[in-house]
Protein backbone atom coordinates (compact mmCIF):
# COMPACT_ATOMS: atom_id res chain seq x y z
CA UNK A 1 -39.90 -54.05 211.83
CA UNK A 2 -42.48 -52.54 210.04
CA UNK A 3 -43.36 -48.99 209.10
CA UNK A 4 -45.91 -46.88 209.40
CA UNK A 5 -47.43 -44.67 206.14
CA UNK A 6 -48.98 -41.49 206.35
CA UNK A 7 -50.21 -39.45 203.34
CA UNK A 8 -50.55 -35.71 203.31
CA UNK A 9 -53.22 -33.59 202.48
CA UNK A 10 -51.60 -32.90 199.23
CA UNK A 11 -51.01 -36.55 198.45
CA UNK A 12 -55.27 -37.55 199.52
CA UNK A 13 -56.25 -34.99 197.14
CA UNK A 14 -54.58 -36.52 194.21
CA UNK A 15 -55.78 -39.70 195.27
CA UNK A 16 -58.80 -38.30 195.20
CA UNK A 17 -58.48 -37.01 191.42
CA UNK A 18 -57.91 -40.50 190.79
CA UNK A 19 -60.31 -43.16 189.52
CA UNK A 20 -60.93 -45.70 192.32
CA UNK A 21 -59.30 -48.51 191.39
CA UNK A 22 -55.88 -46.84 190.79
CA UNK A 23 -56.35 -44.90 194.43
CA UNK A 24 -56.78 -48.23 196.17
CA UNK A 25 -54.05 -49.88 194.23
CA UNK A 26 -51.80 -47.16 195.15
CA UNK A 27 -52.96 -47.50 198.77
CA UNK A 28 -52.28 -51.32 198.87
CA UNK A 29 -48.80 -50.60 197.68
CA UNK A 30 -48.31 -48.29 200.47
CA UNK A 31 -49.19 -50.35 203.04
CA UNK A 32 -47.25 -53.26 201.49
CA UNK A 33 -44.18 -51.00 201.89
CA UNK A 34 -44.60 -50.08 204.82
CA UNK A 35 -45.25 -53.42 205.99
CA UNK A 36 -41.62 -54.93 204.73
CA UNK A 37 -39.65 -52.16 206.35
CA UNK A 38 -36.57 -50.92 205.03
CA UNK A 39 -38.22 -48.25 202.59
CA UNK A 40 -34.96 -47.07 201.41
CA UNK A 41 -33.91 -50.79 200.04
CA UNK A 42 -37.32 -50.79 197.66
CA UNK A 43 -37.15 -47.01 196.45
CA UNK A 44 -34.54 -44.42 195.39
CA UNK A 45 -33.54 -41.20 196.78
CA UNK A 46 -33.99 -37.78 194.79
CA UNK A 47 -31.19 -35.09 193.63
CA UNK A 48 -30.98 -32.06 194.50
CA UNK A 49 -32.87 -30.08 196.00
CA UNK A 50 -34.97 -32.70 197.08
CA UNK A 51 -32.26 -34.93 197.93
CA UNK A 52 -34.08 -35.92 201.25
CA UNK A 53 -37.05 -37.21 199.60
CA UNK A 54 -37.54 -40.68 198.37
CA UNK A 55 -39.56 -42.15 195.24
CA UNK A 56 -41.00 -45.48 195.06
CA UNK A 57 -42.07 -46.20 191.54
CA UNK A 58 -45.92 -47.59 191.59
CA UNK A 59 -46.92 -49.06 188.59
CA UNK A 60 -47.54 -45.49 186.34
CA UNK A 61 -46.99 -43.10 188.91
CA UNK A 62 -44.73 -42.51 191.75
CA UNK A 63 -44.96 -42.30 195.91
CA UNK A 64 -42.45 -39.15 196.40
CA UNK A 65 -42.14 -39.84 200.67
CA UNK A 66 -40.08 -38.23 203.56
CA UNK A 67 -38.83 -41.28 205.15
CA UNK A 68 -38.34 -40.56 209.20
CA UNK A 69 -35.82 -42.83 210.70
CA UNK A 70 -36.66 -42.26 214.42
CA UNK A 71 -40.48 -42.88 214.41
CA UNK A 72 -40.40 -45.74 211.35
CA UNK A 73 -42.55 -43.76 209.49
CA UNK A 74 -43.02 -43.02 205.10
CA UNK A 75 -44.92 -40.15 205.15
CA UNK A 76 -46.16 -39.80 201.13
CA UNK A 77 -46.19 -36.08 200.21
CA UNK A 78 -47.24 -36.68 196.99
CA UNK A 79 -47.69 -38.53 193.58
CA UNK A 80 -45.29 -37.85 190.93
CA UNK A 81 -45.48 -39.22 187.16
């Protein structure tokens, strides 16, 4: 089943900073996860503190996402290096 992505205000304002063509390949790899379902089998889950947080590496930078179980939705909170 596939998931749904959200990004948060945080995470659209360093797409923003972006140049374009990084932003939309970011975006397309987002959707592409989301799309395959099962998040947690394509990322890897943080330690810690942030232990309930996920990355998913994306080419030079990294999707750090809440993945919520009940409503099949990665919700990217921001980009990490």
């Amino acid at each position: 089943m596939a998931w749904r992505i959200e990004y948060s205000d945080t995470a659209v304002a360093q797409l923003r900073e972006l140049d374009q063509r990084d932003a939309r390949r970011l975006l397309e790899y987002g959707e592409e996860l989301a799309g395959r379902g099962a998040p947690r089998q394509q990322g890897e889950a943080l330690s810690g503190r942030l232990g309930e947080l996920w990355k998913f590496p994306a080419g030079d930078k990294l999707l750090i996402c809440d993945l919520r179980d009940r409503i099949d939705r990665i919700i990217v909170l921001r980009l990490g290096k």
